[in-house]
Protein backbone atom coordinates (compact mmCIF):
# COMPACT_ATOMS: atom_id res chain seq x y z
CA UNK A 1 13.00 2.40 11.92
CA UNK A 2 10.39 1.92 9.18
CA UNK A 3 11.66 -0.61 7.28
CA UNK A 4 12.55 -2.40 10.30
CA UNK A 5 8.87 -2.23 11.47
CA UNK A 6 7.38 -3.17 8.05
CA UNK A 7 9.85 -5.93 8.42
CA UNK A 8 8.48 -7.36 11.28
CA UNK A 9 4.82 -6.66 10.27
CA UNK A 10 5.69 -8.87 6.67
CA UNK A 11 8.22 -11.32 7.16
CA UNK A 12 7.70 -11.80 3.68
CA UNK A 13 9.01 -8.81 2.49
CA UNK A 14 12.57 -8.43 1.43
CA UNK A 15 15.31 -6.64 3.53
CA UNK A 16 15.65 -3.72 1.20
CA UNK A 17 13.06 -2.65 -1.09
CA UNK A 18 12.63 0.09 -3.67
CA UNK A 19 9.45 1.93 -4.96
CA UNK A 20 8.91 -0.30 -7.89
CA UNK A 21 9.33 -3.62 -4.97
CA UNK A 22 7.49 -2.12 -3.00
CA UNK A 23 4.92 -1.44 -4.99
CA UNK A 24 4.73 -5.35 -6.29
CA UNK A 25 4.65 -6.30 -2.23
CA UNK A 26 1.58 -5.21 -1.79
CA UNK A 27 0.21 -7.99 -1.87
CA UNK A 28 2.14 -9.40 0.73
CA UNK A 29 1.75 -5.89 3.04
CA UNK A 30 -2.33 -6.53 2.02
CA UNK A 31 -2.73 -9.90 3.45
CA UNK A 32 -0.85 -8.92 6.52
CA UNK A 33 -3.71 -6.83 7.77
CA UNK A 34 -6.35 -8.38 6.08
CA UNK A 35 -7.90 -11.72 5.25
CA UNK A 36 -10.06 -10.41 2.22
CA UNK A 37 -9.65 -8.55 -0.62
CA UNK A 38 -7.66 -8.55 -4.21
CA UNK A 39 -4.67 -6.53 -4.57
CA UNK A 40 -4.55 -4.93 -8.14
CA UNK A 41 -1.80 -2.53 -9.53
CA UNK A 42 -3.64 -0.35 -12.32
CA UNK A 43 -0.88 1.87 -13.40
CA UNK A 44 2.92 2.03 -12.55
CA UNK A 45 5.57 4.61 -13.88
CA UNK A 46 8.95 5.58 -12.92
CA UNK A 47 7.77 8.09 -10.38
CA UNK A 48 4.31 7.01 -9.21
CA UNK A 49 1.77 3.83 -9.49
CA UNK A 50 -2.09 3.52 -8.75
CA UNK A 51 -2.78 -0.17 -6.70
CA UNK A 52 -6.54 -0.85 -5.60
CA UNK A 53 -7.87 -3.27 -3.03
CA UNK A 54 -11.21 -4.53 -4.13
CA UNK A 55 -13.69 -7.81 -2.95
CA UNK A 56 -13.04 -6.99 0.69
CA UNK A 57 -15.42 -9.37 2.80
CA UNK A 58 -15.36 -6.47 5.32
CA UNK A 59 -14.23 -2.97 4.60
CA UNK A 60 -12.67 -0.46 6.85
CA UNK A 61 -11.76 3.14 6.86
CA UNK A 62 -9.17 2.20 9.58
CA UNK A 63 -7.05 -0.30 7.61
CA UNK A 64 -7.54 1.63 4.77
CA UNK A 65 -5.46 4.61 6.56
CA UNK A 66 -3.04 2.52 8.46
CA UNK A 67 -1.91 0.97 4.61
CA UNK A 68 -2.09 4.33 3.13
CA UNK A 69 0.37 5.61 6.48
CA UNK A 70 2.11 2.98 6.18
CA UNK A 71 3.08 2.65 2.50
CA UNK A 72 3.45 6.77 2.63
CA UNK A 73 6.17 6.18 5.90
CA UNK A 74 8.26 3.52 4.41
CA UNK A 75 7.96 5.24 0.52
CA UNK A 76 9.41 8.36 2.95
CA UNK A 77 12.28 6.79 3.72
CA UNK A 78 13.72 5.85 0.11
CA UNK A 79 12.52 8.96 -1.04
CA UNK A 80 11.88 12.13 1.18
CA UNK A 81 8.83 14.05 -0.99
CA UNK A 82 7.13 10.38 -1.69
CA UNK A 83 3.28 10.61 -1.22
CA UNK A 84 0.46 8.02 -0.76
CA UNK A 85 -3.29 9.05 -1.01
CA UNK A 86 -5.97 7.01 -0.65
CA UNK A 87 -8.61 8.25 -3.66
CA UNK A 88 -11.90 5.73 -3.18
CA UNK A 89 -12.68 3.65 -0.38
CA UNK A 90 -14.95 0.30 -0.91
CA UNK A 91 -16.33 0.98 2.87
CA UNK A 92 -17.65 4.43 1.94
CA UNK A 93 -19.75 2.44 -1.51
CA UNK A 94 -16.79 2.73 -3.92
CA UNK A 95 -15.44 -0.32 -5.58
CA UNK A 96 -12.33 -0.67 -4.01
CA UNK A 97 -9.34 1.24 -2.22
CA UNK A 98 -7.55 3.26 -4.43
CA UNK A 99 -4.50 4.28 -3.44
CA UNK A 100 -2.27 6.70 -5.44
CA UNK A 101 1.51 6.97 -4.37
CA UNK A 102 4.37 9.32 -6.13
CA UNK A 103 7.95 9.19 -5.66
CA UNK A 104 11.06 10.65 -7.34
């Protein structure tokens, strides 16, 4: 049901996707929901990866969750103890969205 929704909500994104895909998406997922802001991934492993969101013409705590709930759902269904937190938010004076996820 998740991957079928993501689906629909980024056309762009291929059928099937793994952690590491999904994890290079975001920029696709990003510009879904938004119309500003730089997608950046700052660290990726085998297990985990740290991705920010920074120069956002208009910040919001609401986006930020729904991308943090929705990365965290769809990491949920490729692997069931996957996690997504969202460490900084640019809206709240940080530099960016931070958003830490962990898989495997």
């Amino acid at each position: 049901m998740v991957r079928r929704g993501l689906g629909k909500f980024c056309p762009g994104l291929p059928r099937f996707v793994t952690p590491d895909m999904l994890v290079h998406c975001m920029p696709v997922i990003w510009s879904s929901m938004s119309r500003s802001g730089e997608v950046h991934i700052l660290e990726q492993s085998a297990t985990g990866a740290r991705i920010s969101i920074r120069a956002q013409a208009e910040p919001s705590l609401g986006v930020c969750a729904v991308v943090a709930g929705l990365i965290c759902a769809t990491l949920r269904q490729l692997e069931p103890y996957a996690d997504v937190n969202a460490i900084s938010s640019q809206v709240l004076g940080d530099a960016a969205d931070v958003f830490v996820l962990t898989w495997g």
